[in-house]
N, C-alpha and C. Protein backbone atom coordinates (compact mmCIF):
# COMPACT_ATOMS: atom_id res chain seq x y z
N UNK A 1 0.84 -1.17 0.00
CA UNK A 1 0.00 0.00 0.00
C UNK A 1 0.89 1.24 0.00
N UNK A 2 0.61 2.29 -0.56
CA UNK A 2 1.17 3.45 -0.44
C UNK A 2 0.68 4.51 0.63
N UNK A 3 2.46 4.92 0.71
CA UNK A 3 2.19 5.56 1.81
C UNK A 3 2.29 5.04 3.53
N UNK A 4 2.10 4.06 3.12
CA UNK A 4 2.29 3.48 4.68
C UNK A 4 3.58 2.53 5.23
N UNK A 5 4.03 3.34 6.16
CA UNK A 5 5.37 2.98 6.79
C UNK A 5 5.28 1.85 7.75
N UNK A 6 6.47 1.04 7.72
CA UNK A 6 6.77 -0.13 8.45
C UNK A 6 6.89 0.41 9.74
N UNK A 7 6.35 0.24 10.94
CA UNK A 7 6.26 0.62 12.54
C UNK A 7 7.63 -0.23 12.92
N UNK A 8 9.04 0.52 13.61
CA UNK A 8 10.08 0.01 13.96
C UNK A 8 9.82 -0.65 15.32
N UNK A 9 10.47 -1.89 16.10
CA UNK A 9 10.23 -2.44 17.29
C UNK A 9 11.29 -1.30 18.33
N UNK A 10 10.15 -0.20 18.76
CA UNK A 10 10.75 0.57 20.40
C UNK A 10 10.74 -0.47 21.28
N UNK A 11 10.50 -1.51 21.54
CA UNK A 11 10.71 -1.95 23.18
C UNK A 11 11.70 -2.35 23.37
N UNK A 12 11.59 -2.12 25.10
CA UNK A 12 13.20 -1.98 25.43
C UNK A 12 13.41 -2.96 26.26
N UNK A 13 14.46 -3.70 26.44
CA UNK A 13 14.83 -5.25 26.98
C UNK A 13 15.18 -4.46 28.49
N UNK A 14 14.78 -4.86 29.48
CA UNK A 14 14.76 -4.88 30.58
C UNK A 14 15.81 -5.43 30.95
N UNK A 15 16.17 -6.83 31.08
CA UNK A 15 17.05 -7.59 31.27
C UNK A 15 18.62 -7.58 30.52
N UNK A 16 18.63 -6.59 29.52
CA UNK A 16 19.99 -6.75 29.21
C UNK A 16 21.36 -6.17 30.12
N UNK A 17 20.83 -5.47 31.41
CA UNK A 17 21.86 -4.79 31.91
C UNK A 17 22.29 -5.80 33.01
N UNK A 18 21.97 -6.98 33.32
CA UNK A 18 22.69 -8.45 33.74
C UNK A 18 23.77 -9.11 33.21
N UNK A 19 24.46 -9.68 33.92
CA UNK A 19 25.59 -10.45 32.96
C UNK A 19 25.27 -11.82 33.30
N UNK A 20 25.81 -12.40 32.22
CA UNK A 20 25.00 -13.88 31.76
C UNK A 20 25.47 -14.61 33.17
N UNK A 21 24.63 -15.60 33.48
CA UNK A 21 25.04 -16.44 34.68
C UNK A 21 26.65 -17.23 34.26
N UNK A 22 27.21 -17.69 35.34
CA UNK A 22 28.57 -18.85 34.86
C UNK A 22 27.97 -20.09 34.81
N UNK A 23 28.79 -20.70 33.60
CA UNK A 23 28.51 -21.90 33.52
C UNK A 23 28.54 -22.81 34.83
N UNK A 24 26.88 -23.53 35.23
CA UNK A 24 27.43 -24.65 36.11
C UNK A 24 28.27 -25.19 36.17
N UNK A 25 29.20 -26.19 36.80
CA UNK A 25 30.08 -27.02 37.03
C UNK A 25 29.07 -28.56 36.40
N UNK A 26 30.13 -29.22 36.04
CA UNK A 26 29.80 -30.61 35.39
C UNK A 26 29.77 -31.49 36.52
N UNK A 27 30.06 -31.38 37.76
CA UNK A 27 29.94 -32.37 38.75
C UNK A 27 29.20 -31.48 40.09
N UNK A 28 28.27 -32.62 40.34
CA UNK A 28 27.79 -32.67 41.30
C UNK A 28 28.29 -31.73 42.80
N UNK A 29 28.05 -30.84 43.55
CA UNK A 29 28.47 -30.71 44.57
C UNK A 29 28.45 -31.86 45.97
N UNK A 30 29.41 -32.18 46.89
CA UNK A 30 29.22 -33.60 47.79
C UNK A 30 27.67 -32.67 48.75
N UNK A 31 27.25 -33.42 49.81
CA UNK A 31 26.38 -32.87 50.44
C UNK A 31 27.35 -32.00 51.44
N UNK A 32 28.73 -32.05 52.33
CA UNK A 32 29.03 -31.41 52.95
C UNK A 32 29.26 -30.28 52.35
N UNK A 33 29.48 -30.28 51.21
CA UNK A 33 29.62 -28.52 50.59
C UNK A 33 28.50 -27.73 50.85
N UNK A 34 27.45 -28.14 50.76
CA UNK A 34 26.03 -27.67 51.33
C UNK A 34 25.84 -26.52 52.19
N UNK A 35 24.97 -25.63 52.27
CA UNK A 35 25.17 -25.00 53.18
C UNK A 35 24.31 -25.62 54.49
N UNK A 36 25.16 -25.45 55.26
CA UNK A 36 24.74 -26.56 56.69
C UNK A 36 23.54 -25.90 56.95
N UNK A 37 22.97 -24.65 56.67
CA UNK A 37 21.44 -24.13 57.32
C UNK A 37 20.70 -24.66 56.64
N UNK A 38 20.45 -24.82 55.23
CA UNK A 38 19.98 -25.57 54.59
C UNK A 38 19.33 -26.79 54.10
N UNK A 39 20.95 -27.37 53.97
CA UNK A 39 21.01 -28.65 53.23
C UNK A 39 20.52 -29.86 54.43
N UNK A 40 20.30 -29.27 55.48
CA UNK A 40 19.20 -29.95 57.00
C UNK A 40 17.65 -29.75 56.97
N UNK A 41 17.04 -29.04 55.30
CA UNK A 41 15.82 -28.99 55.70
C UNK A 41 14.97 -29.78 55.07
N UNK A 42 13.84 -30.18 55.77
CA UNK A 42 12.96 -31.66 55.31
C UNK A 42 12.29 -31.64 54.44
N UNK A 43 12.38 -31.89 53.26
CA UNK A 43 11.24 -31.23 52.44
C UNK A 43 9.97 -32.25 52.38
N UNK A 44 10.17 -32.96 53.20
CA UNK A 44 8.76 -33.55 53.62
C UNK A 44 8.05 -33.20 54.18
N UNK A 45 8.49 -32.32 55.11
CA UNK A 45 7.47 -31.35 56.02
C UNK A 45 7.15 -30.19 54.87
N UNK A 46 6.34 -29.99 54.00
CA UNK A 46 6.05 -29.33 53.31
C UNK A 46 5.19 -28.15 53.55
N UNK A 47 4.22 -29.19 54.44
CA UNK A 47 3.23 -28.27 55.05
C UNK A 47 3.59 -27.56 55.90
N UNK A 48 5.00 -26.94 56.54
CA UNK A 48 5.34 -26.02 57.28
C UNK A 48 5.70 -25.07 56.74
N UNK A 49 5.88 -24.85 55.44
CA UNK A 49 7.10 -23.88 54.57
C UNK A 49 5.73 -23.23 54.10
N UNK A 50 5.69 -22.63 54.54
CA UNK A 50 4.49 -21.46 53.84
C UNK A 50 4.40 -21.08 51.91
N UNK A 51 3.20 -21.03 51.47
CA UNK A 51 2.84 -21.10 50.32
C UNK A 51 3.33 -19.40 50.19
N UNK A 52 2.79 -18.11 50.49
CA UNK A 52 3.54 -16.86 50.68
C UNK A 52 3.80 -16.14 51.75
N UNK A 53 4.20 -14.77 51.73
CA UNK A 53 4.16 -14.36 52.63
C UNK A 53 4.25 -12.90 52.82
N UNK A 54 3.29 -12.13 53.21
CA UNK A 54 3.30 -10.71 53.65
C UNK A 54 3.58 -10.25 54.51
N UNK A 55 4.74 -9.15 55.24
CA UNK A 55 4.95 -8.44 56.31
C UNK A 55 3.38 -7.56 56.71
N UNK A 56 3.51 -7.33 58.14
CA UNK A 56 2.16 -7.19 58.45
C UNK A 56 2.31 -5.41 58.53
N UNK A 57 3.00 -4.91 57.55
CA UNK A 57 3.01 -3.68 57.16
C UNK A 57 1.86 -3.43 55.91
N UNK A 58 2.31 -4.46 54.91
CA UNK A 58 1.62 -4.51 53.41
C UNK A 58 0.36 -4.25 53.49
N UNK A 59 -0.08 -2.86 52.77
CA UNK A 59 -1.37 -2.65 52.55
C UNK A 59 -2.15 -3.67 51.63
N UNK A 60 -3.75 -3.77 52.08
CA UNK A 60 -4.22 -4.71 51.78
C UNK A 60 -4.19 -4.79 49.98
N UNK A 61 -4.24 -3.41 49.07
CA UNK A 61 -4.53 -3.24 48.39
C UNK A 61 -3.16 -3.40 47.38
N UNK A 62 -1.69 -3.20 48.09
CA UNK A 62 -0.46 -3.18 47.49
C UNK A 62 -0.78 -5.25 47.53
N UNK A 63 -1.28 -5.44 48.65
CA UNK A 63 -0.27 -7.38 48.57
C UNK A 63 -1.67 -7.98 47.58
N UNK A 64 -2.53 -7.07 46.80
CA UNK A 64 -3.57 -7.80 46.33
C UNK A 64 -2.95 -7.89 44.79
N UNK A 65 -1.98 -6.55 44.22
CA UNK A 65 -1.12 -6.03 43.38
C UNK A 65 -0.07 -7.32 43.39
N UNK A 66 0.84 -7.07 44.38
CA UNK A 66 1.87 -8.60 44.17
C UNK A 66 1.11 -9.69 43.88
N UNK A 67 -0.18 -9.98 44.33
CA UNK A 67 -0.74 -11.37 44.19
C UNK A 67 -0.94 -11.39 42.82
N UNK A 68 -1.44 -10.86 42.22
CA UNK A 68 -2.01 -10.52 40.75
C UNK A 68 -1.04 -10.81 39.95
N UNK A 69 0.14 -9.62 40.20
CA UNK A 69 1.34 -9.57 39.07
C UNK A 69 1.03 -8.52 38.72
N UNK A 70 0.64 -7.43 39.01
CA UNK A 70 -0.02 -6.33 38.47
C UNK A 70 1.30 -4.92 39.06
N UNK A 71 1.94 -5.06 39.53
CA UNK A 71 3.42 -4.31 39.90
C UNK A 71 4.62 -4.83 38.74
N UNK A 72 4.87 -3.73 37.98
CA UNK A 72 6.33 -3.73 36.89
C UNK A 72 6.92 -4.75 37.75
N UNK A 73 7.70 -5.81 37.35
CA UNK A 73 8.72 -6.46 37.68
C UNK A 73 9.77 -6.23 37.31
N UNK A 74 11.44 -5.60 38.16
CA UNK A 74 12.01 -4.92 37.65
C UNK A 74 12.92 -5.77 37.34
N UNK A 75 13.41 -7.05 37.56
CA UNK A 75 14.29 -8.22 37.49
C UNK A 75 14.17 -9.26 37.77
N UNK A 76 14.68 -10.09 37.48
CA UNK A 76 14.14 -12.08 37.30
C UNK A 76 15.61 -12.50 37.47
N UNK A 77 15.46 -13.64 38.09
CA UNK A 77 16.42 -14.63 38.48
C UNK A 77 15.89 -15.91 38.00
N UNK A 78 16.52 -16.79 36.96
CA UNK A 78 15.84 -18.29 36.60
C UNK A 78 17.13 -19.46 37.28
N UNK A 79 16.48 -20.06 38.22
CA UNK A 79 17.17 -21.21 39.09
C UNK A 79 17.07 -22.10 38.01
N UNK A 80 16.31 -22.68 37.15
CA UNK A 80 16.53 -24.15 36.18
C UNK A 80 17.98 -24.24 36.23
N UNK A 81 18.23 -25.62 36.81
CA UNK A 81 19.12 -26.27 36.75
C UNK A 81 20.21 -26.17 37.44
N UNK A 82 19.81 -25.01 38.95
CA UNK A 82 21.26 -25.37 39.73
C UNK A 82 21.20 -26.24 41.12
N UNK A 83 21.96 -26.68 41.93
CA UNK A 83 21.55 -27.43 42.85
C UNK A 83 21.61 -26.18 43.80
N UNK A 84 21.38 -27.23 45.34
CA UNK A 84 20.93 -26.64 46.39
C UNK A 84 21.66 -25.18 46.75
N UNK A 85 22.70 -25.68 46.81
CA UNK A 85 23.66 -24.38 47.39
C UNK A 85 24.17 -22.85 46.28
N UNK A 86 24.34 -23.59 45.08
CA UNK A 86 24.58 -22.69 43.79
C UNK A 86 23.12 -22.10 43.43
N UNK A 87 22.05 -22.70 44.10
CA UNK A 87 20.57 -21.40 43.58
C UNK A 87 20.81 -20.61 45.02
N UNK A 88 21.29 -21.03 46.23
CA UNK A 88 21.32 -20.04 47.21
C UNK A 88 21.76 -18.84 47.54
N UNK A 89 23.72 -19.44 46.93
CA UNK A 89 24.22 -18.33 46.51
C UNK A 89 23.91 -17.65 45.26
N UNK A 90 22.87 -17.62 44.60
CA UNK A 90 22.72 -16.83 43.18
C UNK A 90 21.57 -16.28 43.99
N UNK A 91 20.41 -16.88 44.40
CA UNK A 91 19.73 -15.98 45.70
C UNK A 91 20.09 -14.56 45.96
N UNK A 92 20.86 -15.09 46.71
CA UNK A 92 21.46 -13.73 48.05
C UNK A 92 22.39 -12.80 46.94
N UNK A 93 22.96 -13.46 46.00
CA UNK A 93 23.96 -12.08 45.23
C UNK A 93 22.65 -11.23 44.58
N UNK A 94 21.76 -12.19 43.98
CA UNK A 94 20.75 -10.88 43.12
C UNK A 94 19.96 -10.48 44.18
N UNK A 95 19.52 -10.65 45.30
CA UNK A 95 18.84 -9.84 46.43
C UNK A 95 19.16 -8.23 46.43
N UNK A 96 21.12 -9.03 46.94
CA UNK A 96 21.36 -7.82 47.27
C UNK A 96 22.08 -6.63 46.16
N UNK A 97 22.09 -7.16 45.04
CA UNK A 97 22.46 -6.20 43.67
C UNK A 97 20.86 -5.73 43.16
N UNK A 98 20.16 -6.29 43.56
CA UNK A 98 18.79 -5.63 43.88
C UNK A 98 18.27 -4.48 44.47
N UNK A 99 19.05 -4.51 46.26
CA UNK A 99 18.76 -3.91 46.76
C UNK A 99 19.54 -2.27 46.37
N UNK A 100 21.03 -2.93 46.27
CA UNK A 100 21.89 -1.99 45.37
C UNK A 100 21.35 -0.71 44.56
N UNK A 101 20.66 -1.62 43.71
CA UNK A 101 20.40 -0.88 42.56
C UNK A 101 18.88 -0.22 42.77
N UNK A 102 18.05 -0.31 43.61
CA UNK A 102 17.04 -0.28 44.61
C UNK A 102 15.73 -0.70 43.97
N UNK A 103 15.63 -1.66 43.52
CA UNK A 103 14.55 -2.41 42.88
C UNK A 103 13.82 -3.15 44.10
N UNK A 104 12.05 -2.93 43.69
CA UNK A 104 11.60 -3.59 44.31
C UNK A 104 10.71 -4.63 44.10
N UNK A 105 10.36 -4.62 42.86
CA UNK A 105 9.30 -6.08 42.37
C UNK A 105 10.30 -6.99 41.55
N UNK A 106 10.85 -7.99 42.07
CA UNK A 106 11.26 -9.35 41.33
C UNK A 106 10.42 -10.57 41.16
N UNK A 107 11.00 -11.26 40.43
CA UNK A 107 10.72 -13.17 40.14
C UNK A 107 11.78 -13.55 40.36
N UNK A 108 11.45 -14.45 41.08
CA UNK A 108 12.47 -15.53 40.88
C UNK A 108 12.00 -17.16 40.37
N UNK A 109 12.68 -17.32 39.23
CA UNK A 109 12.02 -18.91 38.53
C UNK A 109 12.82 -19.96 39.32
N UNK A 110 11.95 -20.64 40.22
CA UNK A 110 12.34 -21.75 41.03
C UNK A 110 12.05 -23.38 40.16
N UNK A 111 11.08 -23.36 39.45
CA UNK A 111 10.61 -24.10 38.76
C UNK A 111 9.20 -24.88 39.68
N UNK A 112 8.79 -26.19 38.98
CA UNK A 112 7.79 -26.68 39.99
C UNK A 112 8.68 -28.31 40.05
N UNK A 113 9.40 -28.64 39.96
CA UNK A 113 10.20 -29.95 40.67
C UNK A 113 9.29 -30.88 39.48
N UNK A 114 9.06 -30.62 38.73
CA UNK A 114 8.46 -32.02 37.73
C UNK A 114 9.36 -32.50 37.14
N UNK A 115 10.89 -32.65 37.36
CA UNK A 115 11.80 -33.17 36.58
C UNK A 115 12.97 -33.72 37.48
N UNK A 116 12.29 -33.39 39.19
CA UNK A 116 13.66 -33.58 39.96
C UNK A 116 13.29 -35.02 40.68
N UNK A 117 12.41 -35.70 39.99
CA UNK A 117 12.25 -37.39 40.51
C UNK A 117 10.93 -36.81 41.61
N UNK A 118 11.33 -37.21 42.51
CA UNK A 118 10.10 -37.73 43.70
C UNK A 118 9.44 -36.22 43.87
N UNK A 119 9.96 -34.88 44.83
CA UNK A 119 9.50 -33.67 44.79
C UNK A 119 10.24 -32.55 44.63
N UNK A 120 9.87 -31.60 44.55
CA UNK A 120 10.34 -30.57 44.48
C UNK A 120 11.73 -29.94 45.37
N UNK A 121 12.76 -29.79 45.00
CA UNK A 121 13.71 -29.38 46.15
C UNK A 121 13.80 -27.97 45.74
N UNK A 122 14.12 -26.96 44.42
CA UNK A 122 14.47 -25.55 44.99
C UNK A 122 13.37 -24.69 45.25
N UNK A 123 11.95 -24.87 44.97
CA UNK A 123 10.70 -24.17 45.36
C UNK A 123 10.44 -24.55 46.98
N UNK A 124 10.69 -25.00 47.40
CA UNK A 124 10.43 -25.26 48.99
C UNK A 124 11.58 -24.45 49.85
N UNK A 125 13.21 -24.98 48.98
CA UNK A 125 14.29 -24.11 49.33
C UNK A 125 13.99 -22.62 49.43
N UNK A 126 13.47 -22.02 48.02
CA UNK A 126 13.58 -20.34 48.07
C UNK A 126 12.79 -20.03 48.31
N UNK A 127 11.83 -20.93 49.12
CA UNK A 127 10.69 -20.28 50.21
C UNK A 127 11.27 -20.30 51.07
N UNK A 128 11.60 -21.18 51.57
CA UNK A 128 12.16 -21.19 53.27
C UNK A 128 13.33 -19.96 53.19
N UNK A 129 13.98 -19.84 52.24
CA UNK A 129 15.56 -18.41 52.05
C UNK A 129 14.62 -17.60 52.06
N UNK A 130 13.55 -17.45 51.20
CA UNK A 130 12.88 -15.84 51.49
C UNK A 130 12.24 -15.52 52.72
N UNK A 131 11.51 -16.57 53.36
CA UNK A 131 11.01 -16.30 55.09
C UNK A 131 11.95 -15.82 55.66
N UNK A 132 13.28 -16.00 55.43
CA UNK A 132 14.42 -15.59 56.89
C UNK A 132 14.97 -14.43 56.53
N UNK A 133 14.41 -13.88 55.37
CA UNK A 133 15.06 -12.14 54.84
C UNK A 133 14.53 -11.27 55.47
N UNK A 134 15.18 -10.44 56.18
CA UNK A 134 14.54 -9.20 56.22
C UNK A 134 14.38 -8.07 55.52
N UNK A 135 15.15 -8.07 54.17
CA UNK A 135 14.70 -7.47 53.11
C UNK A 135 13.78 -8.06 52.65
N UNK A 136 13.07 -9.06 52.80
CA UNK A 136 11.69 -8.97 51.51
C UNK A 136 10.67 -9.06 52.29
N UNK A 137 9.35 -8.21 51.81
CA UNK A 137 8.81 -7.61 52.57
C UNK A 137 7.68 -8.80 52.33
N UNK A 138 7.50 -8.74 51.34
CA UNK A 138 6.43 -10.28 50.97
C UNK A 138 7.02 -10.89 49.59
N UNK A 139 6.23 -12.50 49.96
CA UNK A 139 6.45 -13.08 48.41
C UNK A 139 5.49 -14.44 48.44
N UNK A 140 5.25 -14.29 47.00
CA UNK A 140 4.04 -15.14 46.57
C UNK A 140 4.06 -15.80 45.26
N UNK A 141 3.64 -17.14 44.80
CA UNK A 141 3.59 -17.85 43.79
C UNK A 141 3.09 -16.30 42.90
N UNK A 142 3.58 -16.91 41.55
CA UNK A 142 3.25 -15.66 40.69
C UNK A 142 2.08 -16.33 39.95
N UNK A 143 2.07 -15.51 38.99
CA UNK A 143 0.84 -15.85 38.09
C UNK A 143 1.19 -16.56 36.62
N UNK A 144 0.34 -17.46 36.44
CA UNK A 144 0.13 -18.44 35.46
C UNK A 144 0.66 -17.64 34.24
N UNK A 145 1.01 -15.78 33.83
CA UNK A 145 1.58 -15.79 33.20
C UNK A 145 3.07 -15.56 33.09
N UNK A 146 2.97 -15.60 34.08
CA UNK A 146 4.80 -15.17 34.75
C UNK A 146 5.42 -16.85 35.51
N UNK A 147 4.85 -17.56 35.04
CA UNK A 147 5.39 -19.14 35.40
C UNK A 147 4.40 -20.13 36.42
N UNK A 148 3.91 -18.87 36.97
CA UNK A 148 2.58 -19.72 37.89
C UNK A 148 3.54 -20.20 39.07
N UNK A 149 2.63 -21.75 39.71
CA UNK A 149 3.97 -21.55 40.97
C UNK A 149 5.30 -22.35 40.65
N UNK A 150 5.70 -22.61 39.51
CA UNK A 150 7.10 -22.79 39.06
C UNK A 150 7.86 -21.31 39.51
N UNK A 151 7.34 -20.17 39.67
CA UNK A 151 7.73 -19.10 40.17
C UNK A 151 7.23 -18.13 41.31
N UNK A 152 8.44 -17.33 41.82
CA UNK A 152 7.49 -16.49 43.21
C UNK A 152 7.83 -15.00 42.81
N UNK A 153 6.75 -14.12 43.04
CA UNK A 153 7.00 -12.56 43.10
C UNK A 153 7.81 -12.35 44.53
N UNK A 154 8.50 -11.49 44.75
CA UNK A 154 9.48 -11.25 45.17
C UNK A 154 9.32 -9.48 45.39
N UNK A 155 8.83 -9.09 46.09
CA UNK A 155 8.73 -7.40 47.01
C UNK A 155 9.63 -7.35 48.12
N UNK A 156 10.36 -6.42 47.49
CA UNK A 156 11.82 -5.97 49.01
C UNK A 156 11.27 -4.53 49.44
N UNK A 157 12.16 -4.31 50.99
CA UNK A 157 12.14 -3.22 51.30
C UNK A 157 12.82 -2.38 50.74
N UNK A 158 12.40 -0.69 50.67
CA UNK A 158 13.38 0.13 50.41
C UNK A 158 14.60 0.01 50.92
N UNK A 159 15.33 0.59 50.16
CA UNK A 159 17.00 0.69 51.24
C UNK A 159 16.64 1.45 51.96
N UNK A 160 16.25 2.59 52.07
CA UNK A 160 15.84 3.42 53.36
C UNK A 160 15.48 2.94 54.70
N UNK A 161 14.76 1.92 54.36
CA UNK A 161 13.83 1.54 55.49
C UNK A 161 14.51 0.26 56.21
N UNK A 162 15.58 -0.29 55.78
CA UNK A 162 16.64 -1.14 56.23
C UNK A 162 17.62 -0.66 57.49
């Protein structure tokens, strides 16, 4: 048709100002490498590890927002494929280059354990790591379009308020 111009792609990649994860290691970590707070927790007791969780600050109307997915997400972390201790420490470094950089709505992709044999080990893990933060203010399975509960939203405190 004449006259009518091709519309160029403006959107802007969010995620490119990350640097690529390091390659896993090809072997296994032993269990004593583990981190000893950790690598002691039951994941049979399932029913103790809470599904989310809100500080009893969170307005009713902000933790209805995290529940949804309805808050910009300013950064993502994808765990597929590391073990116990290497998603922990990748955890705590993007927390706190998070907090750094002062972001407050994340994901983190834990997955849902349909590939790790019997149940789930890092979705129970980066629940139980996010209960003991006191930077995150709440966190909750995300939404069916952001991974559903293969993933959790992730709300920190300001640095200010630390």
């Amino acid at each position: 048709m004449p006259g009518v111009k091709k519309i160029e792609d403006d959107r802007i990649n969010l995620y490119d100002h990350r640097k690529k994860p390091a390659a896993l290691p090809k072997t296994r970590p032993q269990t004593a490498d583990l981190n000893p707070d950790f690598a002691s927790i039951d994941y049979r007791q399932r029913s103790e590890i809470a599904e989310s969780q809100f500080d009893a600050g969170i307005q009713k109307k902000r933790q209805r927002k995290i529940r949804q997915g309805q808050l910009a997400i300013e950064d993502r972390l994808d765990l597929h494929g590391y073990y116990q201790n290497q998603a922990i420490a990748a955890l705590n470094e993007f927390l706190q280059q998070a907090l750094t950089a002062e972001l407050r709505m994340l994901i983190v992709i834990h997955g849902k354990g349909n590939r790790s044999g019997s149940d789930a080990v890092l979705k129970p893990l980066v629940r139980h790591w996010l209960a003991q933060q006191s930077s995150v203010l709440a966190w909750c399975p995300a939404q069916p379009k952001h991974g559903g509960d293969g993933a959790s939203y992730v709300y920190l405190r300001s640095r200010s308020s630390l």
